[in-house]
C-alpha atoms as a PDB file:
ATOM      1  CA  UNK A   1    -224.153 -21.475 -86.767  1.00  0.00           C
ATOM      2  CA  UNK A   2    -220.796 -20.720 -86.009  1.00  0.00           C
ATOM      3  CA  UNK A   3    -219.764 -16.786 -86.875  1.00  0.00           C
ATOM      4  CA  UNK A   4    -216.441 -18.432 -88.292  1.00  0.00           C
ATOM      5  CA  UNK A   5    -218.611 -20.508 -91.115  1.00  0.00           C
ATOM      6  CA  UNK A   6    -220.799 -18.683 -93.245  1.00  0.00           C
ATOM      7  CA  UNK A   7    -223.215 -20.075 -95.995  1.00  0.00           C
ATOM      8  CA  UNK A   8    -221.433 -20.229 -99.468  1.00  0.00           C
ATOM      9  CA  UNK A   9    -224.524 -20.764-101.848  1.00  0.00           C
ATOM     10  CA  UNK A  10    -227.097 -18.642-102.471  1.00  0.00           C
ATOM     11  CA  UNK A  11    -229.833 -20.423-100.609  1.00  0.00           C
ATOM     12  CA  UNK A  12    -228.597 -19.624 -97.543  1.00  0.00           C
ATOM     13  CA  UNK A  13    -227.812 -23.502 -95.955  1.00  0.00           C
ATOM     14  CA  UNK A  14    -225.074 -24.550 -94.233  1.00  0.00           C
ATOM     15  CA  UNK A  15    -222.781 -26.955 -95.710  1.00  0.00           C
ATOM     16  CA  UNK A  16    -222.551 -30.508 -93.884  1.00  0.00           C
ATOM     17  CA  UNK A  17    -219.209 -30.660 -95.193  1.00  0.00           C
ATOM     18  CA  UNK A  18    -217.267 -27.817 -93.442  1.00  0.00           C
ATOM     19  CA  UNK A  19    -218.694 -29.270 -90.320  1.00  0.00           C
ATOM     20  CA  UNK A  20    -217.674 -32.826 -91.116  1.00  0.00           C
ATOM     21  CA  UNK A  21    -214.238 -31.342 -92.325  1.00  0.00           C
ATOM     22  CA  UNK A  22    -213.821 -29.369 -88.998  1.00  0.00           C
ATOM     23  CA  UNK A  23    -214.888 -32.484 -86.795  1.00  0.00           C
ATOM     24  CA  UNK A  24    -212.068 -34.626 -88.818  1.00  0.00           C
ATOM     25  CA  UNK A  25    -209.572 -32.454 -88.191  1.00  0.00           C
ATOM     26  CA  UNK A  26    -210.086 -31.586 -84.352  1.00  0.00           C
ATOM     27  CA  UNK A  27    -210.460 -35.543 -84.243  1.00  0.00           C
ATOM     28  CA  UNK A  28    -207.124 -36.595 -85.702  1.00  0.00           C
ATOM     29  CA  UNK A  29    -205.856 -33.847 -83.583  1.00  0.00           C
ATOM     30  CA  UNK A  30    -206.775 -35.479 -80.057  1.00  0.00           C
ATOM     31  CA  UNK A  31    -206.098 -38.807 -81.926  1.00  0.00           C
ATOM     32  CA  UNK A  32    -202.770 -37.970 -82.759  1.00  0.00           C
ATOM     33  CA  UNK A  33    -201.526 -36.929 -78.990  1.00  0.00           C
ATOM     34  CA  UNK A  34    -203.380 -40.101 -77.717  1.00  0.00           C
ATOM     35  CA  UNK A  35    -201.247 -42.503 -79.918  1.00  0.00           C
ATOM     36  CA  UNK A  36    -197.964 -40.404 -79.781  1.00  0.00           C
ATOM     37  CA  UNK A  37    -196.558 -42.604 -77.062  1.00  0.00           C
ATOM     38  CA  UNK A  38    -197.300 -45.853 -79.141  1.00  0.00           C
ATOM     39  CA  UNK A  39    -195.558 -44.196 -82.325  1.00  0.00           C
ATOM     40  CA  UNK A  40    -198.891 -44.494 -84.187  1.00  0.00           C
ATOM     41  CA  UNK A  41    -199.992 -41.656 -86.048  1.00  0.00           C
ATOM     42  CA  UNK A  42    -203.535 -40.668 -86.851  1.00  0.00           C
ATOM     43  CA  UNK A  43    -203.815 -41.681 -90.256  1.00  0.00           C
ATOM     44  CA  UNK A  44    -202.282 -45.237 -88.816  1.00  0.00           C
ATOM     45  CA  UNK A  45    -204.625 -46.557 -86.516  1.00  0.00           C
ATOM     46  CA  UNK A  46    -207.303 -47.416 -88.660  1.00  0.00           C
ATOM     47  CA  UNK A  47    -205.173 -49.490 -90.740  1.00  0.00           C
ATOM     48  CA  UNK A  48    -203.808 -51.274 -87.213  1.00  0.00           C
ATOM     49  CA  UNK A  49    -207.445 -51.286 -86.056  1.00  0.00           C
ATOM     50  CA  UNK A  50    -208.648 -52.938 -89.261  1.00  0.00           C
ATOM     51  CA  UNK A  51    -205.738 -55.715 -89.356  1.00  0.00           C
ATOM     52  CA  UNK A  52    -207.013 -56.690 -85.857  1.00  0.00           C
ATOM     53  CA  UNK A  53    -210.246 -57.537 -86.581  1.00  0.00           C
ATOM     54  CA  UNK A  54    -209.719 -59.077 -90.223  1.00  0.00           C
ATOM     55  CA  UNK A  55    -206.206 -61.023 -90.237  1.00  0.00           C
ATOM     56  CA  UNK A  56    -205.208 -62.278 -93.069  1.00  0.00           C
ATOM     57  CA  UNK A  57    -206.090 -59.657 -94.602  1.00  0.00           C
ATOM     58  CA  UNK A  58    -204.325 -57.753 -97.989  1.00  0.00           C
ATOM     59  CA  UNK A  59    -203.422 -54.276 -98.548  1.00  0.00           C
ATOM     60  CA  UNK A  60    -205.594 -54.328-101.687  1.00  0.00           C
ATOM     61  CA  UNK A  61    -208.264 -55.856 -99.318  1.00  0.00           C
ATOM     62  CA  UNK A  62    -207.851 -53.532 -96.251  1.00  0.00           C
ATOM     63  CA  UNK A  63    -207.613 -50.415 -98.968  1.00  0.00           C
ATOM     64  CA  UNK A  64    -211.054 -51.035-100.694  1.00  0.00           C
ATOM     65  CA  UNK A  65    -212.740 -52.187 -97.001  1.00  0.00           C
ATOM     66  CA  UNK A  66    -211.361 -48.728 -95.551  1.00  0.00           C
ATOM     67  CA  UNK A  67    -212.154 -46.656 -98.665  1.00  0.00           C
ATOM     68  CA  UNK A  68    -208.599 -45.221 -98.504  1.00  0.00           C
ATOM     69  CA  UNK A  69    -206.085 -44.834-101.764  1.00  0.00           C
ATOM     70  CA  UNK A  70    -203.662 -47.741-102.290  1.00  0.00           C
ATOM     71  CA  UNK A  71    -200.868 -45.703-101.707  1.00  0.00           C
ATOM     72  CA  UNK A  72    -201.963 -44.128 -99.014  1.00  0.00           C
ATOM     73  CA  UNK A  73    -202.464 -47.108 -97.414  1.00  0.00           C
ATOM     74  CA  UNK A  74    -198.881 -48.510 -98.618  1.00  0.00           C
ATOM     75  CA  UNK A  75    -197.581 -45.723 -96.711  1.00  0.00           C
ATOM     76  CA  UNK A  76    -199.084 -46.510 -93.622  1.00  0.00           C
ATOM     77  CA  UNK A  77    -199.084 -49.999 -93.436  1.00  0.00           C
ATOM     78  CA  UNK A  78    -194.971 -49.496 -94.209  1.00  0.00           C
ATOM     79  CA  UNK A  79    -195.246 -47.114 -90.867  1.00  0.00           C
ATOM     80  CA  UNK A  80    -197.131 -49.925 -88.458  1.00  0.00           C
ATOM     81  CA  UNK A  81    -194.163 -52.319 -90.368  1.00  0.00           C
ATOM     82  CA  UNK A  82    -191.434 -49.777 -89.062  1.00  0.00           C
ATOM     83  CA  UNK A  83    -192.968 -49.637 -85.502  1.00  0.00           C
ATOM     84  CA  UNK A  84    -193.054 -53.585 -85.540  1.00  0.00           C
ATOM     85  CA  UNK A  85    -196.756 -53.899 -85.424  1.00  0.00           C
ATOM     86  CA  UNK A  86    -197.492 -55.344 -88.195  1.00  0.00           C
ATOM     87  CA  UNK A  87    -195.731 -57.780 -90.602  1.00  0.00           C
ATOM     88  CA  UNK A  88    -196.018 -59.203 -94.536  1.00  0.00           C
ATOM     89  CA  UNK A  89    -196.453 -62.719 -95.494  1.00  0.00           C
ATOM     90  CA  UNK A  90    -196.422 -63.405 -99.406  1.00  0.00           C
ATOM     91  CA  UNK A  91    -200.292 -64.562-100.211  1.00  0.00           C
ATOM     92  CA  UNK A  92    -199.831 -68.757-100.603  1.00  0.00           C
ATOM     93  CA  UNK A  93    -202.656 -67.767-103.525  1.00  0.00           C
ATOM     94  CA  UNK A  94    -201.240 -65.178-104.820  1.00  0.00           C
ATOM     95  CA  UNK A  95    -197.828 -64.615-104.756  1.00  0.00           C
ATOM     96  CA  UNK A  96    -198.374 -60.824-105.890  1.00  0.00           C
ATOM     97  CA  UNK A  97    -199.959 -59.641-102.938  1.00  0.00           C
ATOM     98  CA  UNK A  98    -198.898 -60.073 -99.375  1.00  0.00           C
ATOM     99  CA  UNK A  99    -200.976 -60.663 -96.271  1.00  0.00           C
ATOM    100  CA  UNK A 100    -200.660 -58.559 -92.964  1.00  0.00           C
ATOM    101  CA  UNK A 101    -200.706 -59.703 -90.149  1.00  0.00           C
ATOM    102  CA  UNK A 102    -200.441 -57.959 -86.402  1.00  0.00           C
ATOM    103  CA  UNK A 103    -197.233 -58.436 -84.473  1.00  0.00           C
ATOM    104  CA  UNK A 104    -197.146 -59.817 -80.748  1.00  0.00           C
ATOM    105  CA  UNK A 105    -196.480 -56.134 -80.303  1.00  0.00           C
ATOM    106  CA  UNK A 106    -199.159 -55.046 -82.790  1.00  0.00           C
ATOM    107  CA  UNK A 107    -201.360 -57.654 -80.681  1.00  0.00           C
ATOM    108  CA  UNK A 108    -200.129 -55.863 -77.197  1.00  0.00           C
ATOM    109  CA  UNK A 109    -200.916 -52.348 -78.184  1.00  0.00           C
ATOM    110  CA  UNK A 110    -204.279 -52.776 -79.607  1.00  0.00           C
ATOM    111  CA  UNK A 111    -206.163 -52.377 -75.967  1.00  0.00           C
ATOM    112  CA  UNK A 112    -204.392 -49.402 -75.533  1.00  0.00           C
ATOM    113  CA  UNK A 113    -205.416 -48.059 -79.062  1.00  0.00           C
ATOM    114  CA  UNK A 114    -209.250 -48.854 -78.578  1.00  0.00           C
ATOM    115  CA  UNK A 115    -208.763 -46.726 -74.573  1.00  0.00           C
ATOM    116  CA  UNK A 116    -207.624 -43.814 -76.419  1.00  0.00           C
ATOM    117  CA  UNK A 117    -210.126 -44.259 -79.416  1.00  0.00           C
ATOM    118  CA  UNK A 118    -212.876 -44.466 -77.106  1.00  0.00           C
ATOM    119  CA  UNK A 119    -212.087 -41.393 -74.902  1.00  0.00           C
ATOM    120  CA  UNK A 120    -211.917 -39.459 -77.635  1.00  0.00           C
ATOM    121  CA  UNK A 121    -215.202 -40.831 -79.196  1.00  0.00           C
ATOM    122  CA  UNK A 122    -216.485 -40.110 -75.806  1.00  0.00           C
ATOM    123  CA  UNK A 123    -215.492 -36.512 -75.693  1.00  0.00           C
ATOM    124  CA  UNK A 124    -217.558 -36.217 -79.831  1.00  0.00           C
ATOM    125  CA  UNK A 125    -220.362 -38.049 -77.711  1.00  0.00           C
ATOM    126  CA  UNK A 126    -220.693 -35.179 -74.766  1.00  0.00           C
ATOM    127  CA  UNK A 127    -224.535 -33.977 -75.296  1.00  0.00           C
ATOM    128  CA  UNK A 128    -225.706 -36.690 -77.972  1.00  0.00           C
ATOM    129  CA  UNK A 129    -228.201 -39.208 -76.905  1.00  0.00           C
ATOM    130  CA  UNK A 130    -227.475 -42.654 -78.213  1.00  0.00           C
ATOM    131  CA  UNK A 131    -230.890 -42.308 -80.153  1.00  0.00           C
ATOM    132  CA  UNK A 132    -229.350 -39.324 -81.865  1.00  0.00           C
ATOM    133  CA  UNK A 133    -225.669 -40.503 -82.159  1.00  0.00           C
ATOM    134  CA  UNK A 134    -227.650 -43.573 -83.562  1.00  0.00           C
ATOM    135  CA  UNK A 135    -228.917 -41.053 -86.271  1.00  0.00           C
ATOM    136  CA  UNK A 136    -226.171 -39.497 -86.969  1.00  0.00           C
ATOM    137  CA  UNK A 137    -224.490 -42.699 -87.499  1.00  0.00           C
ATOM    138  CA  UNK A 138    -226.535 -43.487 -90.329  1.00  0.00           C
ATOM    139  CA  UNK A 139    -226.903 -40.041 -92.077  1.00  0.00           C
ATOM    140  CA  UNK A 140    -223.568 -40.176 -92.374  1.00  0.00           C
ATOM    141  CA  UNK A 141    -223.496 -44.034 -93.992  1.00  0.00           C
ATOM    142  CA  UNK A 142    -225.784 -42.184 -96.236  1.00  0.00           C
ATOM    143  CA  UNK A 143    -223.695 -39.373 -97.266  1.00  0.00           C
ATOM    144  CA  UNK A 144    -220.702 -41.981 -98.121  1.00  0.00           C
ATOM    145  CA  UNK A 145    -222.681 -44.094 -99.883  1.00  0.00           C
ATOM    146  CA  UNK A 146    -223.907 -41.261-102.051  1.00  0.00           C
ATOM    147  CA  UNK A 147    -220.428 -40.410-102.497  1.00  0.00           C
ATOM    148  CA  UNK A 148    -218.870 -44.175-103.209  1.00  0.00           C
ATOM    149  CA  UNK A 149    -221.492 -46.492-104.795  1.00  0.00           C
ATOM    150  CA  UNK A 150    -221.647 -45.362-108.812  1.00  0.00           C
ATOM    151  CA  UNK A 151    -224.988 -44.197-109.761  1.00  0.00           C
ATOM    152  CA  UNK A 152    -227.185 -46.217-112.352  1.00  0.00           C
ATOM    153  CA  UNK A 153    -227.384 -44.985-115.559  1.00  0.00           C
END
């Protein structure tokens, strides 16, 4: 254990949470000087990266599927809009909601935003076998389903 991070509780254990914490931050870090050319900012490429791979999608849709506020994702999606990545259509179903879709520019930068994604994954992958990044993986589906699905009464 780090000298920096000492056990809060009484028991003595180390919280998985300051370490997921630190590992977010240092991530959008990296993240954020890999996308500066592009004008993307780290809490926007997951919204570009999620249009990509689910167009038509809503913002009520791509807000639930990501886990992420409604207006935080407002905000962003308004961003990739800005940069000319991404664009609105009213829903034909709906008329409330709109549908985003990517840009021919959104479409054009998306290989460069999955290089820099992956050498950044690939620096948090330095020393992990894929058995254990496997693990990981799916501790940490465990810990946000703990946190997101309601419990049964």
């Amino acid at each position: 254990m780090s000298e920096h991070w000492k056990p809060h509780d009484k028991g003595g254990e180390e919280s998985h949470g300051q370490y997921i914490s630190a590992i977010y931050r240092h991530m959008q870090v990296l993240i954020s000087a890999e996308l500066a050319p592009y004008r993307i900012g780290s809490g926007q490429y997951i919204f570009l990266m999620a249009i990509a791979f689910q167009q038509p999608i809503t913002q009520k849709e791509l807000s639930q599927k990501l886990h992420i506020d409604k207006t935080t994702a407002a905000k962003a999606i308004a961003r990739l809009e800005t940069e000319g990545y991404v664009r609105r259509e009213a829903d034909p179903a709906d008329n409330r909601y709109h549908q985003l879709y990517l840009t021919d520019s959104g479409r054009a930068v998306v290989p460069r935003v999955q290089e820099a994604l992956a050498r950044v994954k690939n620096k948090t992958r330095k020393g992990i076998s894929d058995e254990e990044y496997s693990l990981l993986i799916s501790l940490l589906k465990v810990v946000l389903r703990n946190l997101t699905v309601p419990e049964e009464a």
